[in-house]
C-alpha atoms as a PDB file:
ATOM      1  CA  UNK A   1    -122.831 239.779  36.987  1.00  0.00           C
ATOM      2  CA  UNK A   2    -125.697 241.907  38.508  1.00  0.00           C
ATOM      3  CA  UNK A   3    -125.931 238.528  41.082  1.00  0.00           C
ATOM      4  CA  UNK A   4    -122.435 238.645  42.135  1.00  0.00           C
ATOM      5  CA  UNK A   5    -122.387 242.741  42.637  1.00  0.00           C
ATOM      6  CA  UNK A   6    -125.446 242.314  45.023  1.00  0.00           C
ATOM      7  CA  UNK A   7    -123.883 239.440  46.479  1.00  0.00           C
ATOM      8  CA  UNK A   8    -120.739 242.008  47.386  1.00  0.00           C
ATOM      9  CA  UNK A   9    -122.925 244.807  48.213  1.00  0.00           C
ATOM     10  CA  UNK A  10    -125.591 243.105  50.714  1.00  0.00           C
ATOM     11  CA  UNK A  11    -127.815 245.340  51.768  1.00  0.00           C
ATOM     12  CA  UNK A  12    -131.518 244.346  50.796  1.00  0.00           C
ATOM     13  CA  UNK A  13    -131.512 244.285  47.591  1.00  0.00           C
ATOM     14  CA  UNK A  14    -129.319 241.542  47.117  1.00  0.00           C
ATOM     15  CA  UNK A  15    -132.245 239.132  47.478  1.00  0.00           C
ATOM     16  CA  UNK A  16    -134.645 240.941  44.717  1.00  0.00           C
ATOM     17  CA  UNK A  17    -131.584 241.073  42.701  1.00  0.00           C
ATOM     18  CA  UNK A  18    -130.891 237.172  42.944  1.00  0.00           C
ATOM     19  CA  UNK A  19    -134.407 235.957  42.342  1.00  0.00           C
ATOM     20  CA  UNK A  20    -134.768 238.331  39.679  1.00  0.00           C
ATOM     21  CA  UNK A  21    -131.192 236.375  38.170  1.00  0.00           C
ATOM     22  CA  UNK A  22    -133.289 232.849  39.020  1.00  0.00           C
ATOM     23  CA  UNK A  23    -136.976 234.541  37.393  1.00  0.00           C
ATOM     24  CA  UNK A  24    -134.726 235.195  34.203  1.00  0.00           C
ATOM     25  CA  UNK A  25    -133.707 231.496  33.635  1.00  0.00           C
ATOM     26  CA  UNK A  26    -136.783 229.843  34.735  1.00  0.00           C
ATOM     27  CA  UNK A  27    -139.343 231.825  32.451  1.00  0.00           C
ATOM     28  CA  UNK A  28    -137.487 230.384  29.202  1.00  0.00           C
ATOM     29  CA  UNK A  29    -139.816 228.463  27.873  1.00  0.00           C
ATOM     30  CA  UNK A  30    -142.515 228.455  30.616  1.00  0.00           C
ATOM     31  CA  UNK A  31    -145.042 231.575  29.342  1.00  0.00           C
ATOM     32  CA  UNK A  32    -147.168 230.260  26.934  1.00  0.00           C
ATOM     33  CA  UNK A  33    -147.676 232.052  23.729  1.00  0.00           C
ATOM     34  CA  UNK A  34    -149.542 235.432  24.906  1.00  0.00           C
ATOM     35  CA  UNK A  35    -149.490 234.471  28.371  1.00  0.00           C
ATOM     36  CA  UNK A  36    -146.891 237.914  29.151  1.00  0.00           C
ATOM     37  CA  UNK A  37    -149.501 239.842  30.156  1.00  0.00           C
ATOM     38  CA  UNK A  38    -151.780 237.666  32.254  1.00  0.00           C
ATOM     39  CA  UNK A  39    -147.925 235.916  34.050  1.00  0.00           C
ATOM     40  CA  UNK A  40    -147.227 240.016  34.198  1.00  0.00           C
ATOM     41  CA  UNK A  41    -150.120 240.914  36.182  1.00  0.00           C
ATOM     42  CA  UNK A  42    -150.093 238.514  38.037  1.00  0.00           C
ATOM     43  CA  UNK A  43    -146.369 238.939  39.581  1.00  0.00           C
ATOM     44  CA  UNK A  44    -147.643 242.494  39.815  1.00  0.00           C
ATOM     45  CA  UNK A  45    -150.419 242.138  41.597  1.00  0.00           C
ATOM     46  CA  UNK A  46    -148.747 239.245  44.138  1.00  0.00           C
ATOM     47  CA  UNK A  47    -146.040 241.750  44.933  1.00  0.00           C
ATOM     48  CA  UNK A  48    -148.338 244.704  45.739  1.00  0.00           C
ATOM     49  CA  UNK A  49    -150.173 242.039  48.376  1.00  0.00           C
ATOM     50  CA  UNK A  50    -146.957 240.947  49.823  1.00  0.00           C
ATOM     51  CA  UNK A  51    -145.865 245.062  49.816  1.00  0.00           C
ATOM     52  CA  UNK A  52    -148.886 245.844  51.512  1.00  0.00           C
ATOM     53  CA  UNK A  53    -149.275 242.892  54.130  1.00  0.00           C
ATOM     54  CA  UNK A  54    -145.816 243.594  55.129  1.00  0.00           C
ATOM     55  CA  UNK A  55    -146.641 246.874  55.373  1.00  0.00           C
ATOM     56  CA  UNK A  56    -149.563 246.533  57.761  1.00  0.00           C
ATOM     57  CA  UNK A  57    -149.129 243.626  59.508  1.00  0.00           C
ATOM     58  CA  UNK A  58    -145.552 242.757  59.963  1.00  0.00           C
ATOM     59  CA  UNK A  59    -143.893 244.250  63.016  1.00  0.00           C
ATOM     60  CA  UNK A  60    -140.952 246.662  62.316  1.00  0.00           C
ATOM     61  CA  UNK A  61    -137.873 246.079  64.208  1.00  0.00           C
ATOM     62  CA  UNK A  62    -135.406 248.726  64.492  1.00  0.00           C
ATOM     63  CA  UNK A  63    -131.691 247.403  63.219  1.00  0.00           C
ATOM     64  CA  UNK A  64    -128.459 248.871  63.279  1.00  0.00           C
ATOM     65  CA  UNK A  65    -127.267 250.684  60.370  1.00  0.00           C
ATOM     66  CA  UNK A  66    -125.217 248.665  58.012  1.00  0.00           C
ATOM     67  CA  UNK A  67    -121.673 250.493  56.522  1.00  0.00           C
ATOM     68  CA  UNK A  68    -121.597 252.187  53.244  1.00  0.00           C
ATOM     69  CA  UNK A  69    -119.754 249.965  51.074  1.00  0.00           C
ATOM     70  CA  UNK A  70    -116.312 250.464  50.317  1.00  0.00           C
ATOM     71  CA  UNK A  71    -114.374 250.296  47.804  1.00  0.00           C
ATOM     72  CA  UNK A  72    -111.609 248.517  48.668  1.00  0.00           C
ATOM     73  CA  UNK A  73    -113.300 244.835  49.894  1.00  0.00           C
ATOM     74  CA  UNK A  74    -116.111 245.711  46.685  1.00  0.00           C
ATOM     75  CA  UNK A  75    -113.213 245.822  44.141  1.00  0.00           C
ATOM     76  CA  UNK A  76    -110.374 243.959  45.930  1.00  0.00           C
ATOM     77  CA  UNK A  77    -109.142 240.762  44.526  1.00  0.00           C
ATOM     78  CA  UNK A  78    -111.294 238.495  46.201  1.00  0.00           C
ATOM     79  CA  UNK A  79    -114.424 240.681  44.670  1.00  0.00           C
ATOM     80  CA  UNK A  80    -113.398 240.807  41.435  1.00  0.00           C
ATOM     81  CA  UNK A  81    -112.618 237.074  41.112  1.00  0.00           C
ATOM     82  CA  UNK A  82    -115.987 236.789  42.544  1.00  0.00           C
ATOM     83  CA  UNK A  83    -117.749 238.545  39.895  1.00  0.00           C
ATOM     84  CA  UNK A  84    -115.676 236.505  37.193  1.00  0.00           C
ATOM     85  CA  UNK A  85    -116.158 233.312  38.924  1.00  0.00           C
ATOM     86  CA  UNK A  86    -119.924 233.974  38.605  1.00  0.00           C
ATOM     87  CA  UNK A  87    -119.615 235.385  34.827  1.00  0.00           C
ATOM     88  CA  UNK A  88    -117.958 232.175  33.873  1.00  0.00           C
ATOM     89  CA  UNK A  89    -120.713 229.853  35.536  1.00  0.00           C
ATOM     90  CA  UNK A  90    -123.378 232.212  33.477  1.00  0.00           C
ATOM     91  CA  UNK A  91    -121.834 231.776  30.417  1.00  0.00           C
ATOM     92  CA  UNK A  92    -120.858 228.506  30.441  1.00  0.00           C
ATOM     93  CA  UNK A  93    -123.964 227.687  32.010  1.00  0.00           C
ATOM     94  CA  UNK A  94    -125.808 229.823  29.592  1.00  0.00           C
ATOM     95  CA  UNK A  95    -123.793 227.554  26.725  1.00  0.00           C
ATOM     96  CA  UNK A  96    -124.886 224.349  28.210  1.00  0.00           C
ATOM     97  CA  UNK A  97    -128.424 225.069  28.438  1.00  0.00           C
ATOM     98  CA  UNK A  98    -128.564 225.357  24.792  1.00  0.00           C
ATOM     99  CA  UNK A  99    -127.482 221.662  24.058  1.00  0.00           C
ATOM    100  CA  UNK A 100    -129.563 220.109  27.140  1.00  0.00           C
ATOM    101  CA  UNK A 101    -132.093 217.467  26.076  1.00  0.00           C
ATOM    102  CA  UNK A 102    -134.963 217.808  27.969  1.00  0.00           C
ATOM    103  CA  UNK A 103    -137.451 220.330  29.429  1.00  0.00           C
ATOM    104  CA  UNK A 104    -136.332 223.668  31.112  1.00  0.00           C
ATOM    105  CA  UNK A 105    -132.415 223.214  30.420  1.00  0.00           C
ATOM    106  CA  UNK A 106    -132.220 227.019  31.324  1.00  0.00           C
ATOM    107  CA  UNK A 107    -132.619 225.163  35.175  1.00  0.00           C
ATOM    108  CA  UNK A 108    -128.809 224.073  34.945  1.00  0.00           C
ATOM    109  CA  UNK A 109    -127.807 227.802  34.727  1.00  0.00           C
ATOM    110  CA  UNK A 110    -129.853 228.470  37.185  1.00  0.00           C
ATOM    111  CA  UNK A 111    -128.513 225.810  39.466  1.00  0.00           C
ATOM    112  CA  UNK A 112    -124.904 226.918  39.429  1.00  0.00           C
ATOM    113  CA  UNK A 113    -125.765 230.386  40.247  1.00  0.00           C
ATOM    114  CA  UNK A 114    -127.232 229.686  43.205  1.00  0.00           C
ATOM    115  CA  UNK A 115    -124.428 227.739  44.857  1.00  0.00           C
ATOM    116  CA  UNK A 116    -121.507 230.196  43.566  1.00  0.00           C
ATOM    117  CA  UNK A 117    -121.113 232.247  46.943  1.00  0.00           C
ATOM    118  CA  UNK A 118    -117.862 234.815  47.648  1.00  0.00           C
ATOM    119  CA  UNK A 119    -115.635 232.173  49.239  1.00  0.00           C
ATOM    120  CA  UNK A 120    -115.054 228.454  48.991  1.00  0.00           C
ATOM    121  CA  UNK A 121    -116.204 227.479  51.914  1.00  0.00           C
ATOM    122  CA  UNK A 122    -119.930 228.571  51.684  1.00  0.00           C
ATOM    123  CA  UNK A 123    -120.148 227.733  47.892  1.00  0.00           C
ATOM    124  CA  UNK A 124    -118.810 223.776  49.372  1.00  0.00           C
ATOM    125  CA  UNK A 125    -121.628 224.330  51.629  1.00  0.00           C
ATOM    126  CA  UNK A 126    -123.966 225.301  49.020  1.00  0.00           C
ATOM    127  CA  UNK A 127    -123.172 222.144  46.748  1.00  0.00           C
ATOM    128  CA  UNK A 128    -123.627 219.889  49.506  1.00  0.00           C
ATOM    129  CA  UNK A 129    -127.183 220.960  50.559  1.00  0.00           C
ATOM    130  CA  UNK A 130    -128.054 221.381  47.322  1.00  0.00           C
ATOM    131  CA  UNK A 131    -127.466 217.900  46.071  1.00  0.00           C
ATOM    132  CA  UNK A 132    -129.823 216.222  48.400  1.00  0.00           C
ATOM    133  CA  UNK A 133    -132.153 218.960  48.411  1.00  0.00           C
ATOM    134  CA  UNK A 134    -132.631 218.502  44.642  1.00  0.00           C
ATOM    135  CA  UNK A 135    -132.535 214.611  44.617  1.00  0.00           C
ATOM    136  CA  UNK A 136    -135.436 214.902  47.537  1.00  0.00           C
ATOM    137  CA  UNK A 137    -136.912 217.735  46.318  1.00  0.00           C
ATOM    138  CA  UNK A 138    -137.380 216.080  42.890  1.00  0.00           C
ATOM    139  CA  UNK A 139    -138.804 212.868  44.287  1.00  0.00           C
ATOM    140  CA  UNK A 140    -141.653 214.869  46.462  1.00  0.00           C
ATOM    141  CA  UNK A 141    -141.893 216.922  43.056  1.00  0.00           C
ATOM    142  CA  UNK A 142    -142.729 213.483  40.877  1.00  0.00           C
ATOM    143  CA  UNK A 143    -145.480 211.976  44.037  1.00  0.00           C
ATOM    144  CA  UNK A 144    -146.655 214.959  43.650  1.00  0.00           C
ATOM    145  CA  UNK A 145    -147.264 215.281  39.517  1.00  0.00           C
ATOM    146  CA  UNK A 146    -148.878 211.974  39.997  1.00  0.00           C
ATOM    147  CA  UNK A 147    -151.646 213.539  42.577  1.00  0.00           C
ATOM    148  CA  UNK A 148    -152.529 216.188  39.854  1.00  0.00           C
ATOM    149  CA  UNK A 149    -155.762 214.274  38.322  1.00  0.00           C
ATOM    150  CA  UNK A 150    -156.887 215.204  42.250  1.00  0.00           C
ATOM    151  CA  UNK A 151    -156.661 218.780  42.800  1.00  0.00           C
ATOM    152  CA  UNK A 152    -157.430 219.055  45.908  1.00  0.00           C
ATOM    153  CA  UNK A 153    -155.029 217.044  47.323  1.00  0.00           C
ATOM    154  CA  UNK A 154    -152.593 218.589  44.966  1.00  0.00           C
ATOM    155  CA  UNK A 155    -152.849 221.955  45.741  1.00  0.00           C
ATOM    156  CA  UNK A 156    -153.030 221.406  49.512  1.00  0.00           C
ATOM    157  CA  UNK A 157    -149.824 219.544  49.252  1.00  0.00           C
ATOM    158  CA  UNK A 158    -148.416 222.001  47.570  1.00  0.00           C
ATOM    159  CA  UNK A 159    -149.716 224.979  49.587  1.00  0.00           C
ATOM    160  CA  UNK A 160    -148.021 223.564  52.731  1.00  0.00           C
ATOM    161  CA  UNK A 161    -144.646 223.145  51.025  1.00  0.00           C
ATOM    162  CA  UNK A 162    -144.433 226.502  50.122  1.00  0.00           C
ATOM    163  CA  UNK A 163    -145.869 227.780  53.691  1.00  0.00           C
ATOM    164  CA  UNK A 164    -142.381 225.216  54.855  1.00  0.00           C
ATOM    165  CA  UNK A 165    -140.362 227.275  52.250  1.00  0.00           C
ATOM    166  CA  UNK A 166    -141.309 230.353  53.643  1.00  0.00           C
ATOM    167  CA  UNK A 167    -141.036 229.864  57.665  1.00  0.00           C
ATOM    168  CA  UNK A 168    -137.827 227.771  57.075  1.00  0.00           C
ATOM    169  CA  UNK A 169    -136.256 230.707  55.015  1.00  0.00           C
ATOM    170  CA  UNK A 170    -133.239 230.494  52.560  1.00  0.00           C
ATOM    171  CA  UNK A 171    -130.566 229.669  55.698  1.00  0.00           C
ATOM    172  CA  UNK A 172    -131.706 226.590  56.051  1.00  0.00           C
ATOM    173  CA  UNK A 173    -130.449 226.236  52.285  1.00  0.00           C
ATOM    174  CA  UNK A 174    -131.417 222.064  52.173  1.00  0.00           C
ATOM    175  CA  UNK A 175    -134.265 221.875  53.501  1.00  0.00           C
ATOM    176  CA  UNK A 176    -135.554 225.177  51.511  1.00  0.00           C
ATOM    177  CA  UNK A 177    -133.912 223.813  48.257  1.00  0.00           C
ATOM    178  CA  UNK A 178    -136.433 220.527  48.413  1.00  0.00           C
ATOM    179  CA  UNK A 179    -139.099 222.332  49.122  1.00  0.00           C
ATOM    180  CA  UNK A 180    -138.236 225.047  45.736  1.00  0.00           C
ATOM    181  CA  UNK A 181    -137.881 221.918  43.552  1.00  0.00           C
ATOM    182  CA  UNK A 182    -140.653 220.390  44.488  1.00  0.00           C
ATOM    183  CA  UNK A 183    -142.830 223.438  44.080  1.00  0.00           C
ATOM    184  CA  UNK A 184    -141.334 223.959  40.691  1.00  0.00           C
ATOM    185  CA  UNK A 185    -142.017 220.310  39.555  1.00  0.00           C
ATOM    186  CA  UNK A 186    -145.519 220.011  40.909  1.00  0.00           C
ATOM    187  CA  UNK A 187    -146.686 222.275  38.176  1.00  0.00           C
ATOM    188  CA  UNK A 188    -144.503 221.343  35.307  1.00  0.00           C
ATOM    189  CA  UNK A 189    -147.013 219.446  33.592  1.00  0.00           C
ATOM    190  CA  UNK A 190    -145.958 218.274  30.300  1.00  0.00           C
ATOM    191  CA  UNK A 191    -147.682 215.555  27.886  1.00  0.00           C
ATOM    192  CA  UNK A 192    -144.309 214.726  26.368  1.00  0.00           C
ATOM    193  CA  UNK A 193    -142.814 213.154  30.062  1.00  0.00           C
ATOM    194  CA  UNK A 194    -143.397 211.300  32.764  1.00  0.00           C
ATOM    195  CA  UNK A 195    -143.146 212.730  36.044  1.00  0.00           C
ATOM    196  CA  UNK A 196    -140.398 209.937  36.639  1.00  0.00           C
ATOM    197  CA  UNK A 197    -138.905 211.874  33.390  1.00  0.00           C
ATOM    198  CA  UNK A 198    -139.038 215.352  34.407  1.00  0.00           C
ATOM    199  CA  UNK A 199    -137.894 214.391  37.900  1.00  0.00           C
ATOM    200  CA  UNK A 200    -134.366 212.909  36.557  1.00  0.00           C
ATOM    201  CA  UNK A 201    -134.297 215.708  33.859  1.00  0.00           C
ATOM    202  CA  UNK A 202    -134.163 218.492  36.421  1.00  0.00           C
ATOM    203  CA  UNK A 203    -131.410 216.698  38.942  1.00  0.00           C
ATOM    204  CA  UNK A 204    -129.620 215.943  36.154  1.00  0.00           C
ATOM    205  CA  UNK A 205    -129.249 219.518  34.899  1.00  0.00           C
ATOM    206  CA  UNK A 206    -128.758 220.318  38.895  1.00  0.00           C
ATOM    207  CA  UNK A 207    -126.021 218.091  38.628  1.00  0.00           C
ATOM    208  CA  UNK A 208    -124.433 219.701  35.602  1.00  0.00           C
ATOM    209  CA  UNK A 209    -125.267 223.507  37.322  1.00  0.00           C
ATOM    210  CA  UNK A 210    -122.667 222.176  40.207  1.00  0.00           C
ATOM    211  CA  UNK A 211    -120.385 220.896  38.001  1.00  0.00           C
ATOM    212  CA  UNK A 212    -119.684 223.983  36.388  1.00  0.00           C
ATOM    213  CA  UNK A 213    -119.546 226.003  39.888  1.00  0.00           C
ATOM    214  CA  UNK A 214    -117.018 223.157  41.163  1.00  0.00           C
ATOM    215  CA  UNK A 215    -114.947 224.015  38.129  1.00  0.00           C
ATOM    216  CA  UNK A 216    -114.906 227.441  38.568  1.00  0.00           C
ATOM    217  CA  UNK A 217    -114.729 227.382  42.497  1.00  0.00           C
ATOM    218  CA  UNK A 218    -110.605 227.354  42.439  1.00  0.00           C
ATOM    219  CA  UNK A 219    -111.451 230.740  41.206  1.00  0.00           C
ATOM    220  CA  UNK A 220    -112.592 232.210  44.590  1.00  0.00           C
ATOM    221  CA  UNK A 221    -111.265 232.995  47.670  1.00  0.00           C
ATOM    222  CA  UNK A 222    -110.568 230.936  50.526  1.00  0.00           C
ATOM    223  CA  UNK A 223    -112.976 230.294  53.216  1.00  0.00           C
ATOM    224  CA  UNK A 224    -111.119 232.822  55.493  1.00  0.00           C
ATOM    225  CA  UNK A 225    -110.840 235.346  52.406  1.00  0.00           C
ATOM    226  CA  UNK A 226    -108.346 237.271  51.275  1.00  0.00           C
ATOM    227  CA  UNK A 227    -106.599 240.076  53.416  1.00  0.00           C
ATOM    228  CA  UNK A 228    -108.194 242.939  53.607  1.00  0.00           C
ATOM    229  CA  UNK A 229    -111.656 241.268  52.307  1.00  0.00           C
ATOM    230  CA  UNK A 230    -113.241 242.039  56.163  1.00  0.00           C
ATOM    231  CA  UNK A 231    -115.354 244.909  54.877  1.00  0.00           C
ATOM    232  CA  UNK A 232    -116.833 242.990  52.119  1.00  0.00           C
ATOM    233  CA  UNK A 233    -117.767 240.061  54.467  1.00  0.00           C
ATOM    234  CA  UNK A 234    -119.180 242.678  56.669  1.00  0.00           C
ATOM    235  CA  UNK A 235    -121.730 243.586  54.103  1.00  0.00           C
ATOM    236  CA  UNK A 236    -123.004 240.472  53.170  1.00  0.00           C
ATOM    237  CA  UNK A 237    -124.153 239.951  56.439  1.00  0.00           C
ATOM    238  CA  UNK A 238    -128.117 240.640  55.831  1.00  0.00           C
ATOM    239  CA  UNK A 239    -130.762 240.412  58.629  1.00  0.00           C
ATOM    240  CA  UNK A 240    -133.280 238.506  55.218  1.00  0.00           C
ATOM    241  CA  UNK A 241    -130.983 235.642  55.715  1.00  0.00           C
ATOM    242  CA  UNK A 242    -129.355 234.063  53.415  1.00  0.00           C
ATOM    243  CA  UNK A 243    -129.984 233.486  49.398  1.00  0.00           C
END
């Protein structure tokens, strides 16, 4: 719910507000046993560098002031069956996750949140790019579990992908998507699977995350919108790009 508001909203929060939605699903069963506090200070500390780098060394460019939201496209009928649409894919999600086999179920929640956009058309859009992203992603994610006895090479790898993930940015929603699962399977080392394993395990469960968002996408508006919907489209235009 707090994903679909910020989603309506725009405005720069809406990105915090999403990953903070993806953070949620993917820490279920990651933190080892008394691991909150070193995982804590960590995030902490990362987000203070990235604060103060921007801060210092990134440019500031001046952009037009964005409208106050209104309420009319934030509760119209095309927002509100947004915010359902995305309730349902949470919950059933949510439901799901808790009879998925396999490691990290809590990632087919996560997967059908991020494609569920405010209109058909860009959640279609979202599916698409997200299929092959995964089922590449995935693959680069397994080569890449079987480089882990050498570190080096592993790391490096794994340092550039996430350099790619950052200069591509989230519009590029493919491309970015198989670099994110590949990141996220190069360190999901587990003595119970195979890296062949854990590869099919999480596009499976990607697979399963779309299938609930194509079930609920008769829910949501047309790619034009409804009438009146302008405003809100208005406000999800965000200079961070898209998430």
């Amino acid at each position: 719910m707090a994903q679909g508001i910020g989603e309506l909203r725009g405005g720069y929060l809406r990105l915090p507000v999403a990953l903070a939605a993806l953070a949620f699903f993917l820490s279920v069963g990651q933190v080892p046993p008394g691991g909150e506090t070193d995982y804590g200070l960590s995030f902490l500390f990362g987000t203070l560098w990235g604060a103060g780098f921007v801060a210092f060394c990134v440019a500031k460019v001046k952009t037009e002031a964005t409208a106050a939201p209104s309420q009319a496209g934030f509760l119209g009928v095309a927002g509100r069956r947004f915010l359902t649409g995305m309730t349902v894919v949470s919950l059933l999600g949510g439901t799901a996750a808790g009879f998925a086999p396999g490691s990290h179920p809590c990632w087919l929640p996560a997967a059908g949140l991020r494609v569920i956009k405010p209109t058909r058309g860009e959640t279609l859009y979202r599916i698409k790019t997200r299929g092959w992203g995964t089922v590449l992603g995935a693959a680069a994610g397994g080569v890449l579990l079987g480089l882990a006895p050498m570190p080096s090479i592993h790391v490096l790898l794994v340092g550039f992908l996430v350099f790619c993930m950052l200069l591509i940015g989230a519009k590029r929603y493919g491309i970015w998507t198989f670099c994110l699962t590949a990141i996220a399977l190069a360190f999901d080392f587990s003595a119970e699977a195979g890296s062949l394993d854990l590869a099919s395990n999480r596009v499976l469960l990607t697979i399963a995350g779309i299938g609930i968002a194509l079930l609920v996408m008769p829910m949501l508006p047309s790619k034009d919108g409804a009438a009146g919907e302008d405003s809100s489209r208005q406000l999800r235009k965000d200079p961070n790009g898209a998430v």
